[in-house]
N, C-alpha and C. Protein backbone atom coordinates (compact mmCIF):
# COMPACT_ATOMS: atom_id res chain seq x y z
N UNK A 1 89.79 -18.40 33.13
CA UNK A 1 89.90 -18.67 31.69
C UNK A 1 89.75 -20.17 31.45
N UNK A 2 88.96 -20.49 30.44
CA UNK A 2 88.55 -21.73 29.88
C UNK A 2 89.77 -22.65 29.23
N UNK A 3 90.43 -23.35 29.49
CA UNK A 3 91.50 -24.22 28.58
C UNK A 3 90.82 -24.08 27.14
N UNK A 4 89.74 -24.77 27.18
CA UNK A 4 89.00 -24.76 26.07
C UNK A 4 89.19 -23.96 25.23
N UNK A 5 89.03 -22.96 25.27
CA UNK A 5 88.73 -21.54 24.33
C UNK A 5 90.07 -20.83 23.82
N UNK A 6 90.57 -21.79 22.98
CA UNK A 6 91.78 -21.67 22.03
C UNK A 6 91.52 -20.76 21.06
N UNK A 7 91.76 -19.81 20.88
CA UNK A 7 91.23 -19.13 19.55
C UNK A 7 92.08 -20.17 18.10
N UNK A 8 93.47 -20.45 18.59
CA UNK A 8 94.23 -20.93 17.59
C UNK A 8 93.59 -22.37 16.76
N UNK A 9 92.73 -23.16 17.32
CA UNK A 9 91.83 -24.04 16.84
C UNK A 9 90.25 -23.50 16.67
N UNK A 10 89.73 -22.56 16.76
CA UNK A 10 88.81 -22.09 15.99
C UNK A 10 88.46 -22.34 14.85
N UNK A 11 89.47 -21.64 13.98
CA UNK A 11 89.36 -22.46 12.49
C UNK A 11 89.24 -23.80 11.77
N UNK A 12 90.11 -24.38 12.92
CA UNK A 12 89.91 -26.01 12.05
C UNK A 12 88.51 -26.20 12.80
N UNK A 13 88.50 -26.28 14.24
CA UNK A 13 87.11 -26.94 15.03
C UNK A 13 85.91 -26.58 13.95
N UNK A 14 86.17 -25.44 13.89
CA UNK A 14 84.55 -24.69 13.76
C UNK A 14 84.64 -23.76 12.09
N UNK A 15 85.52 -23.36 12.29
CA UNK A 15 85.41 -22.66 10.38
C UNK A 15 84.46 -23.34 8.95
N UNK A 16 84.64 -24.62 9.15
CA UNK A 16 83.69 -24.98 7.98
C UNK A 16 82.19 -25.12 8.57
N UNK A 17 81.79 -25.14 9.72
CA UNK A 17 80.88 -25.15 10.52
C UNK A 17 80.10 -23.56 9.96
N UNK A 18 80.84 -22.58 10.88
CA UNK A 18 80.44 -21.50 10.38
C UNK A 18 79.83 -20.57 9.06
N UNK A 19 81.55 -20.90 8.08
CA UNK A 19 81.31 -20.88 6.87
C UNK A 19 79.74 -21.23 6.39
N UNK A 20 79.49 -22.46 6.35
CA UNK A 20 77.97 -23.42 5.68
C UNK A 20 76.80 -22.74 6.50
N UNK A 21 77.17 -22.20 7.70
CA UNK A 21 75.94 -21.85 7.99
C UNK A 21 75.64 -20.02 7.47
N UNK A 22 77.11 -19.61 7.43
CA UNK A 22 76.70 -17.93 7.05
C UNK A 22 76.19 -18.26 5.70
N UNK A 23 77.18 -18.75 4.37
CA UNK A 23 76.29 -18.87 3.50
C UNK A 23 75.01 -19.39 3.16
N UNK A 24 74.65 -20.19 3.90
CA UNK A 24 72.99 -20.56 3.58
C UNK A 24 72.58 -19.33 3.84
N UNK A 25 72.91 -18.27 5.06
CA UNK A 25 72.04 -17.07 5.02
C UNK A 25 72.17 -15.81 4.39
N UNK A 26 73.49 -15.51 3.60
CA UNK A 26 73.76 -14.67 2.63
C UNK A 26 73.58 -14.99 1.30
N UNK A 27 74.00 -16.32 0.58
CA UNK A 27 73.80 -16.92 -0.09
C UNK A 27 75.81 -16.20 -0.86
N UNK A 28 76.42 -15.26 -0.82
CA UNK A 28 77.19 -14.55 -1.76
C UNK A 28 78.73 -15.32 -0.53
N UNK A 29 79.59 -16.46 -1.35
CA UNK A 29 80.57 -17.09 -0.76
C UNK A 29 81.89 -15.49 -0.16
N UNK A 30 81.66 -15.18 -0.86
CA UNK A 30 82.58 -13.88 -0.36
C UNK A 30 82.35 -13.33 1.15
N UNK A 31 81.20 -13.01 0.94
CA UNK A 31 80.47 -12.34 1.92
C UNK A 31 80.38 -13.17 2.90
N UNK A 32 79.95 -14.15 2.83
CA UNK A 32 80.38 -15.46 3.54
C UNK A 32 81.38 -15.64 4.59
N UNK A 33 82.32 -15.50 3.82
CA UNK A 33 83.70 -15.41 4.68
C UNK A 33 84.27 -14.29 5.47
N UNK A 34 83.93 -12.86 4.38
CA UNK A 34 83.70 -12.29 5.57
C UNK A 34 83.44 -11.96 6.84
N UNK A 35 82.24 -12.68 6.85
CA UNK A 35 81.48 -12.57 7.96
C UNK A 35 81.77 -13.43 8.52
N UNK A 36 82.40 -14.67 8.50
CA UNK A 36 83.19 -15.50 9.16
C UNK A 36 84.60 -14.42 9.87
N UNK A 37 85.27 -14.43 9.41
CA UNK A 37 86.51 -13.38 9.62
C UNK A 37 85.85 -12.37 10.70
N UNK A 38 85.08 -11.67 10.54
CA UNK A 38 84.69 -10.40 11.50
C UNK A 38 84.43 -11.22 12.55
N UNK A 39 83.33 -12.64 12.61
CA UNK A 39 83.05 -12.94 13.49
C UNK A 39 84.42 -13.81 14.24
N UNK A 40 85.40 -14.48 13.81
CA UNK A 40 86.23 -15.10 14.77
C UNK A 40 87.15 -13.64 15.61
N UNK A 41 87.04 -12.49 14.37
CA UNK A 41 88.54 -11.57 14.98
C UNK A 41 87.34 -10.47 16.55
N UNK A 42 86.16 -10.44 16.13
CA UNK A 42 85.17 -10.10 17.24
C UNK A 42 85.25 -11.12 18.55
N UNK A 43 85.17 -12.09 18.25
CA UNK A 43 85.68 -13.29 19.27
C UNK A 43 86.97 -13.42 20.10
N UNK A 44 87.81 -13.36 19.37
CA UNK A 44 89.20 -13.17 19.87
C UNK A 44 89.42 -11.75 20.26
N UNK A 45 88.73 -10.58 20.06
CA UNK A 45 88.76 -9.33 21.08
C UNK A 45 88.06 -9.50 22.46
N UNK A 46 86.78 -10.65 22.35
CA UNK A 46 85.69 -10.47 23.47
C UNK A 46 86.42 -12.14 24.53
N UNK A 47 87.44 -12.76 23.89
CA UNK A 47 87.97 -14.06 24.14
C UNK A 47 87.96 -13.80 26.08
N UNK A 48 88.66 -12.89 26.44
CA UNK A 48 88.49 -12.79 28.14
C UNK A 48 87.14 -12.39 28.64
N UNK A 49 86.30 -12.28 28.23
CA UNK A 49 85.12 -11.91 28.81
C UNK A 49 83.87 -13.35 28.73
N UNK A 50 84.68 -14.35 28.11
CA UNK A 50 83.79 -15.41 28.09
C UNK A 50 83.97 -15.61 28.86
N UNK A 51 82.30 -16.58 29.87
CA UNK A 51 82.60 -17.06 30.85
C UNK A 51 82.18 -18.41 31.11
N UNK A 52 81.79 -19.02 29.79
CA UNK A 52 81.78 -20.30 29.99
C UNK A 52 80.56 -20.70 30.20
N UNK A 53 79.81 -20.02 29.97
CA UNK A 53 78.00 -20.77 30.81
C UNK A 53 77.36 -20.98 29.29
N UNK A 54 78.04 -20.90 28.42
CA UNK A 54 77.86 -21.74 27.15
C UNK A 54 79.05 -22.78 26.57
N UNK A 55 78.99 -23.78 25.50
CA UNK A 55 80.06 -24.27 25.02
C UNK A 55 80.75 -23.53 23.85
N UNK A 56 82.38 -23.14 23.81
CA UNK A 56 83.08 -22.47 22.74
C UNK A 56 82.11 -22.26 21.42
N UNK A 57 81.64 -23.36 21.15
CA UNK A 57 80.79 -22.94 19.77
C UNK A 57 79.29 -22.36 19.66
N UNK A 58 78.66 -22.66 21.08
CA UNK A 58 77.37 -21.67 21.27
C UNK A 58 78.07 -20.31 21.29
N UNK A 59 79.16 -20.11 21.63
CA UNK A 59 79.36 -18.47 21.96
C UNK A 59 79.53 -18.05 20.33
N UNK A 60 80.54 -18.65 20.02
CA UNK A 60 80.90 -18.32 18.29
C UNK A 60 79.66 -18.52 17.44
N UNK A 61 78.70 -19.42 17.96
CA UNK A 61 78.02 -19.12 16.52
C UNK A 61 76.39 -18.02 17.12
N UNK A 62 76.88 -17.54 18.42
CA UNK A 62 75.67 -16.41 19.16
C UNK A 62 76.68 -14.87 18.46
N UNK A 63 77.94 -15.05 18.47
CA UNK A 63 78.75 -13.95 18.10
C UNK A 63 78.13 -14.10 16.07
N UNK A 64 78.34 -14.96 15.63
CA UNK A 64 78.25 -15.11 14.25
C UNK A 64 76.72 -14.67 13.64
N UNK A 65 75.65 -15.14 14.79
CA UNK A 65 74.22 -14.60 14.18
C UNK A 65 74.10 -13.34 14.72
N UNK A 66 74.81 -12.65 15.64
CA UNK A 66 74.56 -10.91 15.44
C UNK A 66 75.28 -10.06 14.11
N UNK A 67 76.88 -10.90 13.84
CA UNK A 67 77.03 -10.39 12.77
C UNK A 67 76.57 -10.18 11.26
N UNK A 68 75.86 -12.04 11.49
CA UNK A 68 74.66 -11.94 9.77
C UNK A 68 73.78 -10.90 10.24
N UNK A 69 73.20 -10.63 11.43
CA UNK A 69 72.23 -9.72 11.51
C UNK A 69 72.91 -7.99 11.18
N UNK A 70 73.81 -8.08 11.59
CA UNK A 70 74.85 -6.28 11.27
C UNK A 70 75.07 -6.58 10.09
N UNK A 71 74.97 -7.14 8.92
CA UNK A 71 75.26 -7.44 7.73
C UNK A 71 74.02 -7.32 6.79
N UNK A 72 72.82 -7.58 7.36
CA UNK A 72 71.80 -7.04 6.90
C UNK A 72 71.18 -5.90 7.29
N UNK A 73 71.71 -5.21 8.09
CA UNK A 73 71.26 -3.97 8.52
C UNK A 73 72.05 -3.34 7.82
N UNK A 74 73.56 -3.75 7.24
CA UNK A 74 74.15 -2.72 6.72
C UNK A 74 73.41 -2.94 5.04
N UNK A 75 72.61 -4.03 4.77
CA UNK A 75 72.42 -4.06 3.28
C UNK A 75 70.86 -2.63 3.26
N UNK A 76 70.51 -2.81 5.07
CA UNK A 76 69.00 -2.12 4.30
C UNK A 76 69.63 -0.56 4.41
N UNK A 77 70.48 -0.25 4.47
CA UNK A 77 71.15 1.01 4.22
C UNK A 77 71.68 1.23 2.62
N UNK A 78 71.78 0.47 2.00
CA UNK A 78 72.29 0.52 0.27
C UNK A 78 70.79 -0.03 -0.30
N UNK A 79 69.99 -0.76 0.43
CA UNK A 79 68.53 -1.41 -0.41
C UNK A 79 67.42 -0.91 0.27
N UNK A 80 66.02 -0.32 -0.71
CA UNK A 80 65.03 -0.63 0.07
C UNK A 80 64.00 -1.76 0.13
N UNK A 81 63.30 -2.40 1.41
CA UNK A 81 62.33 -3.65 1.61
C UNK A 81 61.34 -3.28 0.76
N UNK A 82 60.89 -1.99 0.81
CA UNK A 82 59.63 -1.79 -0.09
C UNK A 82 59.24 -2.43 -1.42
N UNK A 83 58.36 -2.68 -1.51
CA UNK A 83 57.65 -3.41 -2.64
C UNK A 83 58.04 -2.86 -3.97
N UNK A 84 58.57 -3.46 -4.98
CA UNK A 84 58.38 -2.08 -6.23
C UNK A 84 58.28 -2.81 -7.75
N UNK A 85 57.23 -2.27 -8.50
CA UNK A 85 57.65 -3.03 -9.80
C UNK A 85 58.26 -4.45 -10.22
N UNK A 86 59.47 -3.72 -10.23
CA UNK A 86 60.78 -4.68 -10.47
C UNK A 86 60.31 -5.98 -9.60
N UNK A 87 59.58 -6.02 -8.23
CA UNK A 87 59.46 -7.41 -7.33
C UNK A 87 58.31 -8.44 -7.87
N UNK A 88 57.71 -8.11 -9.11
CA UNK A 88 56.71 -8.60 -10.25
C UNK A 88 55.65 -9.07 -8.62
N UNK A 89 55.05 -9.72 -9.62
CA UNK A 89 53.57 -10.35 -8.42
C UNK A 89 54.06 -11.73 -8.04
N UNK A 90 52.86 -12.13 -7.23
CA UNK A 90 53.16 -13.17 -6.42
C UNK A 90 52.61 -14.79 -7.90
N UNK A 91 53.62 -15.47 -8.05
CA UNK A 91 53.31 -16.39 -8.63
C UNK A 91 52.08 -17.17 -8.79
N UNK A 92 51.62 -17.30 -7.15
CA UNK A 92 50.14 -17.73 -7.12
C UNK A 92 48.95 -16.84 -6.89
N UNK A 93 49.26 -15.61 -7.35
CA UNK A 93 48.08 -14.65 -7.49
C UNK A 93 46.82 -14.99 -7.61
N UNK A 94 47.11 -15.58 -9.50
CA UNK A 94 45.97 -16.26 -10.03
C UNK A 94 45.64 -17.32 -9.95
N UNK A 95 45.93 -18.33 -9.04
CA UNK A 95 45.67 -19.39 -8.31
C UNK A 95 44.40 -19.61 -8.06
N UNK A 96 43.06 -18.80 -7.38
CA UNK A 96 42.28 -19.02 -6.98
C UNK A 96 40.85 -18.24 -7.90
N UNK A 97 40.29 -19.59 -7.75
CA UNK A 97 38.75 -18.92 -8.62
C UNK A 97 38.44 -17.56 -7.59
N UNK A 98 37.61 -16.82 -8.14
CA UNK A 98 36.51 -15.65 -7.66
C UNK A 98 36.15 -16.19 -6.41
N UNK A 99 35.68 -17.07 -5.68
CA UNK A 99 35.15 -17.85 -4.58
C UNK A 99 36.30 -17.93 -3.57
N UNK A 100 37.27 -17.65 -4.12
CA UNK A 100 38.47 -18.10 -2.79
C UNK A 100 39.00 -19.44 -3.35
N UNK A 101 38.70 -20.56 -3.70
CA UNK A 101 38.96 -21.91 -3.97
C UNK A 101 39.96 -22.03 -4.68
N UNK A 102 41.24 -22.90 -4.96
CA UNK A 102 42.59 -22.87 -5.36
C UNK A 102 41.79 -23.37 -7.17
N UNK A 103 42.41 -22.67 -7.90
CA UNK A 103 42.20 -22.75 -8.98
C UNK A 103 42.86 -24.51 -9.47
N UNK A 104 43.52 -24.29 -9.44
CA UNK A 104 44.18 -26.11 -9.60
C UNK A 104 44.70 -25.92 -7.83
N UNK A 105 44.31 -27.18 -7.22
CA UNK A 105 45.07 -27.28 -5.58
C UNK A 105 46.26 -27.77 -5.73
N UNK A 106 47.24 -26.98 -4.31
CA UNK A 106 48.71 -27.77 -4.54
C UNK A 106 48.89 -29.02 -4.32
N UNK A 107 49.96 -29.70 -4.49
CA UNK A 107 50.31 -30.94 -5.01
C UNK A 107 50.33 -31.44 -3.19
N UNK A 108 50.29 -32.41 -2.78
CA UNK A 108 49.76 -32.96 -1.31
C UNK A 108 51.25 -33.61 -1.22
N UNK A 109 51.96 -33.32 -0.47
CA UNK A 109 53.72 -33.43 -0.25
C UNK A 109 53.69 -34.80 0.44
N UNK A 110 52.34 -35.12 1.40
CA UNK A 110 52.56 -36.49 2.33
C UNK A 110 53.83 -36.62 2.84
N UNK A 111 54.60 -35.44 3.63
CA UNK A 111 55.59 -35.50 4.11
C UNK A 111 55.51 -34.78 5.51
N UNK A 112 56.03 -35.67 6.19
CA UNK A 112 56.22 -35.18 7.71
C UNK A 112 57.58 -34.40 7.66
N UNK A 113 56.71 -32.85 8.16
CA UNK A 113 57.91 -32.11 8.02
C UNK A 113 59.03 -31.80 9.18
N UNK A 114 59.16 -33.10 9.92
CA UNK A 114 60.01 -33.13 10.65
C UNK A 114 61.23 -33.95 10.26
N UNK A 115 60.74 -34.88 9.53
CA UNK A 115 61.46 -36.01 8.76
C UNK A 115 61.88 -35.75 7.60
N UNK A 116 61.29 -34.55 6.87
CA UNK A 116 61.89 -33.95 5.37
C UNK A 116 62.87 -32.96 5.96
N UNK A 117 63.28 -32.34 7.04
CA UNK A 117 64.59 -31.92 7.16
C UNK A 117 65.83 -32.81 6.84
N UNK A 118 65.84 -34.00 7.38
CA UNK A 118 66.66 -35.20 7.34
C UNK A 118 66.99 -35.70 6.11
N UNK A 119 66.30 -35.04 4.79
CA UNK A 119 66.23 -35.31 3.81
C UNK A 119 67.16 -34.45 2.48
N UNK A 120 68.13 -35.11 2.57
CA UNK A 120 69.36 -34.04 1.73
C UNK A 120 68.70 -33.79 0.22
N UNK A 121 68.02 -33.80 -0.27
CA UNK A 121 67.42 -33.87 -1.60
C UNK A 121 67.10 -32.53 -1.14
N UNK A 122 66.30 -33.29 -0.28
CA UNK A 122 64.78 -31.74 -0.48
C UNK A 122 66.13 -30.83 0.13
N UNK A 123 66.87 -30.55 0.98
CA UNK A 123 67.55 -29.87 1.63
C UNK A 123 68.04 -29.08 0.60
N UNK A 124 68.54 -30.25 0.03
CA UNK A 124 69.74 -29.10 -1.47
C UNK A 124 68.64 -28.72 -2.36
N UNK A 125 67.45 -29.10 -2.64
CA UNK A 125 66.57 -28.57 -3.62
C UNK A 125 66.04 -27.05 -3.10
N UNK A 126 66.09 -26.86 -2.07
CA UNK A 126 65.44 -25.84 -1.01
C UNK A 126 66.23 -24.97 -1.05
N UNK A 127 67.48 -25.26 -0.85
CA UNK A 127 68.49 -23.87 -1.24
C UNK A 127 68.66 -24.07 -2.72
N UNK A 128 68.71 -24.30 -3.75
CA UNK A 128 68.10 -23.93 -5.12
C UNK A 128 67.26 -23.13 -5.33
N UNK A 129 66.46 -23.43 -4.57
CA UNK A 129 65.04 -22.66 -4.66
C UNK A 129 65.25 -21.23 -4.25
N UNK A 130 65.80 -21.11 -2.62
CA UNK A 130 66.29 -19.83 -2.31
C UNK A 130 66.84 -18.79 -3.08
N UNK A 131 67.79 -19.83 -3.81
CA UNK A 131 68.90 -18.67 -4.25
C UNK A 131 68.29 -18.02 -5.86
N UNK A 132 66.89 -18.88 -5.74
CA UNK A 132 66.13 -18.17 -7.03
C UNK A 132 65.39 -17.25 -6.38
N UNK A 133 65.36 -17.15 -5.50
CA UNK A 133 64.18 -15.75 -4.92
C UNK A 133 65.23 -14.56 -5.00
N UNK A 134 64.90 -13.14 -5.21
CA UNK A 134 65.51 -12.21 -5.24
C UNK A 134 65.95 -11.89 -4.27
N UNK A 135 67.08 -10.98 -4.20
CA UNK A 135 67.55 -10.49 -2.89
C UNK A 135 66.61 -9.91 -1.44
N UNK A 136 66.17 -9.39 -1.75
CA UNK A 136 65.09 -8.67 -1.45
C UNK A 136 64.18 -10.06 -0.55
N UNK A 137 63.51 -11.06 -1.35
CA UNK A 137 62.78 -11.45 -0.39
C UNK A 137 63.53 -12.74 0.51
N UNK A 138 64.61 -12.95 -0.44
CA UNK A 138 65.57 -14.09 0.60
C UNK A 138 65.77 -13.56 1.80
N UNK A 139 66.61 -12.21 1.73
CA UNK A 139 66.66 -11.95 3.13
C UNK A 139 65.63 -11.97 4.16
N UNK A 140 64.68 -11.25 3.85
CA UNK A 140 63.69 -11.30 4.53
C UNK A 140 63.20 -12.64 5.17
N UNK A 141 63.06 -13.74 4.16
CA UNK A 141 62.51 -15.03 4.16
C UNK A 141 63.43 -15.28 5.29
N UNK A 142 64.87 -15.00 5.18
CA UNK A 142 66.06 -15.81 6.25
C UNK A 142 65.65 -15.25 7.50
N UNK A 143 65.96 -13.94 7.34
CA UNK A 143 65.24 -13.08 8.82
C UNK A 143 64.09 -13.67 10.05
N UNK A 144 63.31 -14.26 9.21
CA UNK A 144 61.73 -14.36 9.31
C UNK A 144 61.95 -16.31 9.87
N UNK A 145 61.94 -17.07 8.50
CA UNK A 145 62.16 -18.51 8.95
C UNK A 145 63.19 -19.45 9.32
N UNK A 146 64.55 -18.88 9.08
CA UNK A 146 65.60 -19.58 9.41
C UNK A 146 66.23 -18.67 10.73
N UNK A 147 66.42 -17.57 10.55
CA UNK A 147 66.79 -16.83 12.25
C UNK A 147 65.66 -17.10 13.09
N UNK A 148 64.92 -16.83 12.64
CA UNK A 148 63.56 -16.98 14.08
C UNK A 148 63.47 -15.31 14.21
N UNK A 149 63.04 -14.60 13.92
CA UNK A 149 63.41 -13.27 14.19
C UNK A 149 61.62 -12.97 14.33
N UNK A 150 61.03 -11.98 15.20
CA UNK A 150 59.51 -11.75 14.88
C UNK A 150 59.30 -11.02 13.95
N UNK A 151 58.25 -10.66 13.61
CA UNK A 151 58.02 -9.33 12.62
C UNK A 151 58.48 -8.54 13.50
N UNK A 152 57.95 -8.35 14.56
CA UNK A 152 57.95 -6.62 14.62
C UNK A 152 59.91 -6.48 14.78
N UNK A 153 60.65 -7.27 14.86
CA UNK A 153 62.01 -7.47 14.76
C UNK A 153 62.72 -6.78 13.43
N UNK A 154 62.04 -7.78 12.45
CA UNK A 154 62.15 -7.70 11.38
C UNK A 154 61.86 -6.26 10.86
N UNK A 155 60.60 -5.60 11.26
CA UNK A 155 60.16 -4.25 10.43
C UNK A 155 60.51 -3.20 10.94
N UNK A 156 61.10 -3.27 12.49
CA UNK A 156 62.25 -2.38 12.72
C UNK A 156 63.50 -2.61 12.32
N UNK A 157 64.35 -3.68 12.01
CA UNK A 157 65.54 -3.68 11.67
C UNK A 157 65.60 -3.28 10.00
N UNK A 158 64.97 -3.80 9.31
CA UNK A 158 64.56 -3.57 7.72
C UNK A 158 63.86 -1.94 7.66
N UNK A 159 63.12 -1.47 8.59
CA UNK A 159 62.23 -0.40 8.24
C UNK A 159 61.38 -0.31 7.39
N UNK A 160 60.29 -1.10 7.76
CA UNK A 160 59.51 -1.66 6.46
C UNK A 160 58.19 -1.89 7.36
N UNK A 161 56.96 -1.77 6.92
CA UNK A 161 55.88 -1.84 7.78
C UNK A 161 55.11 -3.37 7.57
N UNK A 162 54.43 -3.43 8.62
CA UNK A 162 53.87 -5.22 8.67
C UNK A 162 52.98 -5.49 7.28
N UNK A 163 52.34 -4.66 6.56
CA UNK A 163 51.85 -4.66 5.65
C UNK A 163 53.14 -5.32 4.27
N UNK A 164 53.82 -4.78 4.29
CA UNK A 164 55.03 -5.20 3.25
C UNK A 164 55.83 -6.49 3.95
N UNK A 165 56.06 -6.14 4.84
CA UNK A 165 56.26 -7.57 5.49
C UNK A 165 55.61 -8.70 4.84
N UNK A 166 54.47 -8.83 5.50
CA UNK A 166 53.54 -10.22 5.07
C UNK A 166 53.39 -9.84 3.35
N UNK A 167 53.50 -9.04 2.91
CA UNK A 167 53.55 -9.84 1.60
C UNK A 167 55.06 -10.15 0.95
N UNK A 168 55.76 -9.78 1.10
CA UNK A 168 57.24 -10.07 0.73
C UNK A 168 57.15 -12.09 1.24
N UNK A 169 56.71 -11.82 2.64
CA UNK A 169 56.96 -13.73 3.06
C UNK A 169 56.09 -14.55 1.97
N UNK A 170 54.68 -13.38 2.02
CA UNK A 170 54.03 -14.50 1.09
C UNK A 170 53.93 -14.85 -0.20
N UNK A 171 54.74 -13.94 -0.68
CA UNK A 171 55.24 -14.26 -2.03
C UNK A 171 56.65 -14.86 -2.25
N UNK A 172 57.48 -14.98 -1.40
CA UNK A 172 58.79 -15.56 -1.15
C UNK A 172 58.15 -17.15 -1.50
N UNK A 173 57.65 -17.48 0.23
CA UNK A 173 56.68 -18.64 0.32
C UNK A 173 56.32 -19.59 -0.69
N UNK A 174 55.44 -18.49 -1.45
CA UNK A 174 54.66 -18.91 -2.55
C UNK A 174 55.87 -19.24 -3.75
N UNK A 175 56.98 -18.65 -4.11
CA UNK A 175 58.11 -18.56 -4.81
C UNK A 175 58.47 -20.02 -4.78
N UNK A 176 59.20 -20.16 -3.93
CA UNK A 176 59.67 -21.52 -3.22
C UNK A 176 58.87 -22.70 -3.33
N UNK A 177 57.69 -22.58 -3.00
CA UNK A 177 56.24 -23.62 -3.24
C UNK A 177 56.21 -24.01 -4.26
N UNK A 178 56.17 -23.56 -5.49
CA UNK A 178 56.46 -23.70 -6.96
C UNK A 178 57.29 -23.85 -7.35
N UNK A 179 58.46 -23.52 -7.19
CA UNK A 179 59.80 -23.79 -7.41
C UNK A 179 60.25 -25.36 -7.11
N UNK A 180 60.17 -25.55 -5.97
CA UNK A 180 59.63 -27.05 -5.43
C UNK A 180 58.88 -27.99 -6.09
N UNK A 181 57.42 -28.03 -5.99
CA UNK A 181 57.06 -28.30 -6.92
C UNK A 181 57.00 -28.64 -8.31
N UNK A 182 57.94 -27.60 -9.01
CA UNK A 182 57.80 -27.31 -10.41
C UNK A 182 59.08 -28.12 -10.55
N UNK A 183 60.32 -27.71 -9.91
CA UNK A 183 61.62 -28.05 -10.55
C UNK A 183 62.39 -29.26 -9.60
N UNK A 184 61.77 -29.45 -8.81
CA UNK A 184 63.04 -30.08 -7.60
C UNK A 184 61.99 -31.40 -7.29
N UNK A 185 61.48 -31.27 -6.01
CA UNK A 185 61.31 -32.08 -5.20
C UNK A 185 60.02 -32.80 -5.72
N UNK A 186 60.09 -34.59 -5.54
CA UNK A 186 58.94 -34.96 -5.67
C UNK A 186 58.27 -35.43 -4.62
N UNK A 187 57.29 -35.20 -4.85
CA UNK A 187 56.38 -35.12 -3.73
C UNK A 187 55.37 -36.69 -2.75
N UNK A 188 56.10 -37.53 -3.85
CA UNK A 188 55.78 -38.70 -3.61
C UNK A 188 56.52 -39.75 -3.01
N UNK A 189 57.68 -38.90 -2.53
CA UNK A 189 58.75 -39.11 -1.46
C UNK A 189 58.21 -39.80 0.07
């Protein structure tokens, strides 16, 4: 047994840690915590079986991204991924002349997107943006670019075929692109 692996300092070490990262991927503070809660009291059942070939908080936050992931498996059981009506069209539909060519081209960001992470603007403008995309394609979007998850991951856990897939991202994508654009971030940053 690890000295380390106090469950009783969990919370202070790591709770607001956790917390900030479940909600960026649920977006709903409740739910949030929840899933905080399942994940420390899952931890403290599996607490003797650690063995240390990670640090206390790689294990808690490897325990914490299976539970956002059981948390969206339990949503595609009350929701379906499928496309419908209600998910209107993709913002930049009409974007492009007959030829393929961007009807007006997007705005040129001149940002190294390694260095616009580092960038709390765009950061907080970006989850703005998120939490304007519908349920439906946030998750997905989280699934897809912030878990790292593959498609074919994704369209078995969702039950949803690669066809609906790629357009849900690319209208998410496209969501966010404009949203950006339009309301938040300038680009001359």
């Amino acid at each position: 047994m690890h000295e380390a692996l106090n469950s009783d300092l969990w919370v202070d070490r790591y709770g607001d840690m956790l917390y900030r990262y479940t909600l960026v991927r649920v977006r709903n503070p409740d739910t949030a915590e929840e899933i905080v809660q399942v994940t420390l009291l899952a931890a403290l059942q599996a607490k003797k079986s650690f063995q240390g070939r990670s640090t206390e908080k790689s294990w808690l936050f490897g325990i914490l991204k299976h539970k956002i992931l059981d948390h969206f498996r339990e949503l595609k059981t009350r929701r379906t991924y499928e496309l419908t009506p209600e998910d209107g069209s993709d913002p930049l539909e009409n974007a492009y002349h007959a030829d393929g060519h961007w009807e007006s081209a997007p705005k040129n960001w001149d940002t190294d997107p390694h260095k616009a992470v580092e960038n709390k603007q765009l950061v907080e403008a970006m989850a703005q943006c998120m939490d304007r995309l519908s349920d439906k394609f946030r998750n997905i979007f989280v699934l897809k670019e912030i878990e790292g998850l593959t498609s074919e991951e994704i369209c078995k856990e969702m039950d949803i075929n690669p066809t609906n897939l790629w357009v849900i991202l690319h209208r998410a994508r496209n969501q966010l692109k404009k949203c950006l654009e339009t309301h938040h971030w300038n680009m001359k940053k």
